[in-house]
Protein backbone atom coordinates (compact mmCIF):
# COMPACT_ATOMS: atom_id res chain seq x y z
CA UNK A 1 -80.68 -31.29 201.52
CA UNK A 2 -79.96 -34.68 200.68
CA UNK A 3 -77.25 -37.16 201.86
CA UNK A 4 -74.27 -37.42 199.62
CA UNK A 5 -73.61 -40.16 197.81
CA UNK A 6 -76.77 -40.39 196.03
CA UNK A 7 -77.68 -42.02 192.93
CA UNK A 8 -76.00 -40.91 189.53
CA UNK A 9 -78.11 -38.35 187.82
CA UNK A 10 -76.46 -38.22 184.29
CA UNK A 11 -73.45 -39.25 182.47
CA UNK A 12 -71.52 -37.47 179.80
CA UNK A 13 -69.67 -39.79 176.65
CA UNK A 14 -67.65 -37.51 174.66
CA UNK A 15 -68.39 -38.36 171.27
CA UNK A 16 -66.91 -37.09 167.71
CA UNK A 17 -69.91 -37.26 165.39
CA UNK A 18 -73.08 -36.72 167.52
CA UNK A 19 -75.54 -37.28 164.64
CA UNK A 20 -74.59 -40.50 163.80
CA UNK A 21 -74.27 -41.11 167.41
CA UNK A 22 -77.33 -39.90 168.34
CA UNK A 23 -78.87 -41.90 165.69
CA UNK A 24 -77.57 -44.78 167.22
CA UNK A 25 -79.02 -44.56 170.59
CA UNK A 26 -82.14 -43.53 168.68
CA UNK A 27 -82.03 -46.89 167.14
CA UNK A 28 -80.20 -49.21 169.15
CA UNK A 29 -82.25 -48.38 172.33
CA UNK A 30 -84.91 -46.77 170.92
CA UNK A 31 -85.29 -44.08 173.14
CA UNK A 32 -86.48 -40.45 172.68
CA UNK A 33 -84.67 -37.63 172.99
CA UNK A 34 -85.05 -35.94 176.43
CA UNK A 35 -83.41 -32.79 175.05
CA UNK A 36 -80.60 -31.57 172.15
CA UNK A 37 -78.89 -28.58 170.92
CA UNK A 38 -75.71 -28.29 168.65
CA UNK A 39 -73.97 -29.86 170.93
CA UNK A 40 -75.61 -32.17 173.03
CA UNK A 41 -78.44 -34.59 172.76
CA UNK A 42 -79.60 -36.10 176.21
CA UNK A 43 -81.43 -39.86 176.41
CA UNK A 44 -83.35 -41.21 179.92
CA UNK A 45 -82.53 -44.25 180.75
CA UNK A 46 -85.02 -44.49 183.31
CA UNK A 47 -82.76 -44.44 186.47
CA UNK A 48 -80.13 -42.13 184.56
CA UNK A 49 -79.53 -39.42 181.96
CA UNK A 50 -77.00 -39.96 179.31
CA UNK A 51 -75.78 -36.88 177.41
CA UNK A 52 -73.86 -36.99 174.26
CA UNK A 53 -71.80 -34.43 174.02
CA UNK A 54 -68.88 -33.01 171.45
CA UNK A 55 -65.80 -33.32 172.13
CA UNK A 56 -64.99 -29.68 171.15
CA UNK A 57 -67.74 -28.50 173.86
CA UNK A 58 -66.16 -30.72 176.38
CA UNK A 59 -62.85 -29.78 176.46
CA UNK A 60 -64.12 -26.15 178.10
CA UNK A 61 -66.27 -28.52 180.30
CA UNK A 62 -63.82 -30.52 181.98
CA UNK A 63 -60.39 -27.94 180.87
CA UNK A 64 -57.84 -28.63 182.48
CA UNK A 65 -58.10 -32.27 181.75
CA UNK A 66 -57.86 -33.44 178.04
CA UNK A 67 -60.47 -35.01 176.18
CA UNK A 68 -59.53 -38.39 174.62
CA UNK A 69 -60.24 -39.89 171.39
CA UNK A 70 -62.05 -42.68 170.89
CA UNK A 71 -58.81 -44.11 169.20
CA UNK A 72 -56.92 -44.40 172.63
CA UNK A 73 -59.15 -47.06 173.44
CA UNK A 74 -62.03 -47.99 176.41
CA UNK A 75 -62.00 -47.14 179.73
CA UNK A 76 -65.77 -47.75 180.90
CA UNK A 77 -68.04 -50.27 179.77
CA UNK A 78 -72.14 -49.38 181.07
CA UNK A 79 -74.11 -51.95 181.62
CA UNK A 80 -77.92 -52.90 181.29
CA UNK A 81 -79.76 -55.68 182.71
CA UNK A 82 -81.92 -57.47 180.17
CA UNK A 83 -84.37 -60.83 181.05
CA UNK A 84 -82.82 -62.72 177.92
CA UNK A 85 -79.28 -62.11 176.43
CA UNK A 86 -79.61 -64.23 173.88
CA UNK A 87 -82.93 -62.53 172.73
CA UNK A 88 -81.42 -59.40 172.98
CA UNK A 89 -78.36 -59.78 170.99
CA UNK A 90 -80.69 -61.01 167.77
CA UNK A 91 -83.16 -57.93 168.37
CA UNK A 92 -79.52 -56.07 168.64
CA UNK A 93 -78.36 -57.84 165.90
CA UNK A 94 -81.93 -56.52 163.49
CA UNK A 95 -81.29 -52.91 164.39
CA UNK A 96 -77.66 -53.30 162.78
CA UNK A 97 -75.59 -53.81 166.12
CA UNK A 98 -72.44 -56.17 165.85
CA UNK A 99 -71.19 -57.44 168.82
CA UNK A 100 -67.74 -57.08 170.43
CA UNK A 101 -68.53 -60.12 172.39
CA UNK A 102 -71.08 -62.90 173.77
CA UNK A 103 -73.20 -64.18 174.10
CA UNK A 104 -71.02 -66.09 176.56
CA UNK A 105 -71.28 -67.39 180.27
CA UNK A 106 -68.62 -65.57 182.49
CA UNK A 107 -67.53 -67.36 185.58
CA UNK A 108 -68.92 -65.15 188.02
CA UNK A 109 -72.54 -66.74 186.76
CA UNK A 110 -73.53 -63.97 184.62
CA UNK A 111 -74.50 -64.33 180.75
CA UNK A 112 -73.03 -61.45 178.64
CA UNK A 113 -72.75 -59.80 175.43
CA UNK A 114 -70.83 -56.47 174.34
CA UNK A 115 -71.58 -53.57 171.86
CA UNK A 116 -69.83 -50.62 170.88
CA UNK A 117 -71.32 -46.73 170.06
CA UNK A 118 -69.69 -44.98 167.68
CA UNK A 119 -68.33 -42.23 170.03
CA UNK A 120 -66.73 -45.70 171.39
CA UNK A 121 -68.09 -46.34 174.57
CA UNK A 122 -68.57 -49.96 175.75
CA UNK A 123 -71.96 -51.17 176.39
CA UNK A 124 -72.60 -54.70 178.01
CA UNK A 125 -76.18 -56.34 178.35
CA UNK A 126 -76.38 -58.98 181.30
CA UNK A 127 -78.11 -61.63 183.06
């Protein structure tokens, strides 16, 4: 048995319309899908899963708690390490991402840029 805490295995996003967001991740990072059903479609990231999920199959998931809409607004931004933001945003920019943000130079040293999925989770690349 291993030591807890270990690295994160998968993450949920609630999302309202999986197809289109699941077309987005299948377009934006270009990744296949790992596994899907009606209500889930799971993408590896390499180091982590991340499974899209309905909102009407996550409220028995996580019941008691409340499921939020993406209307109530962020609270989580991911982010992914990339060699060249500036790069990335124009390939970002040719699969039909707009950006929330960036490119810009943060004062902690770090050169950013922001996205948003349409389930409205927060996505940051950064170097």
């Amino acid at each position: 048995m291993s030591s807890w805490p270990g690295g994160i295995g998968a993450i949920t996003l609630f999302v309202q319309d999986l197809e289109a967001t699941k077309r987005f991740y299948q377009e934006v990072f270009r990744l296949p899908l790992k596994f899907e059903d009606d209500d889930s479609a799971v993408f590896d990231f390499g180091n982590a899963l991340i499974n899209l999920l309905t909102a009407t199959a996550a409220t028995e998931l996580i019941e008691p708690a409340a499921v939020a809409s993406r209307e109530a607004g962020a609270r989580m931004q991911f982010t992914i390490e990339v060699d060249d933001v500036d790069a990335m945003c124009a390939e970002l920019a040719s699969r039909g991402v707009e950006l929330l943000n960036g490119p810009m130079d943060r004062p902690w040293g770090v050169r950013t840029a922001s996205f948003i999925d349409p389930g409205g989770h927060i996505w940051e690349i950064a170097h």
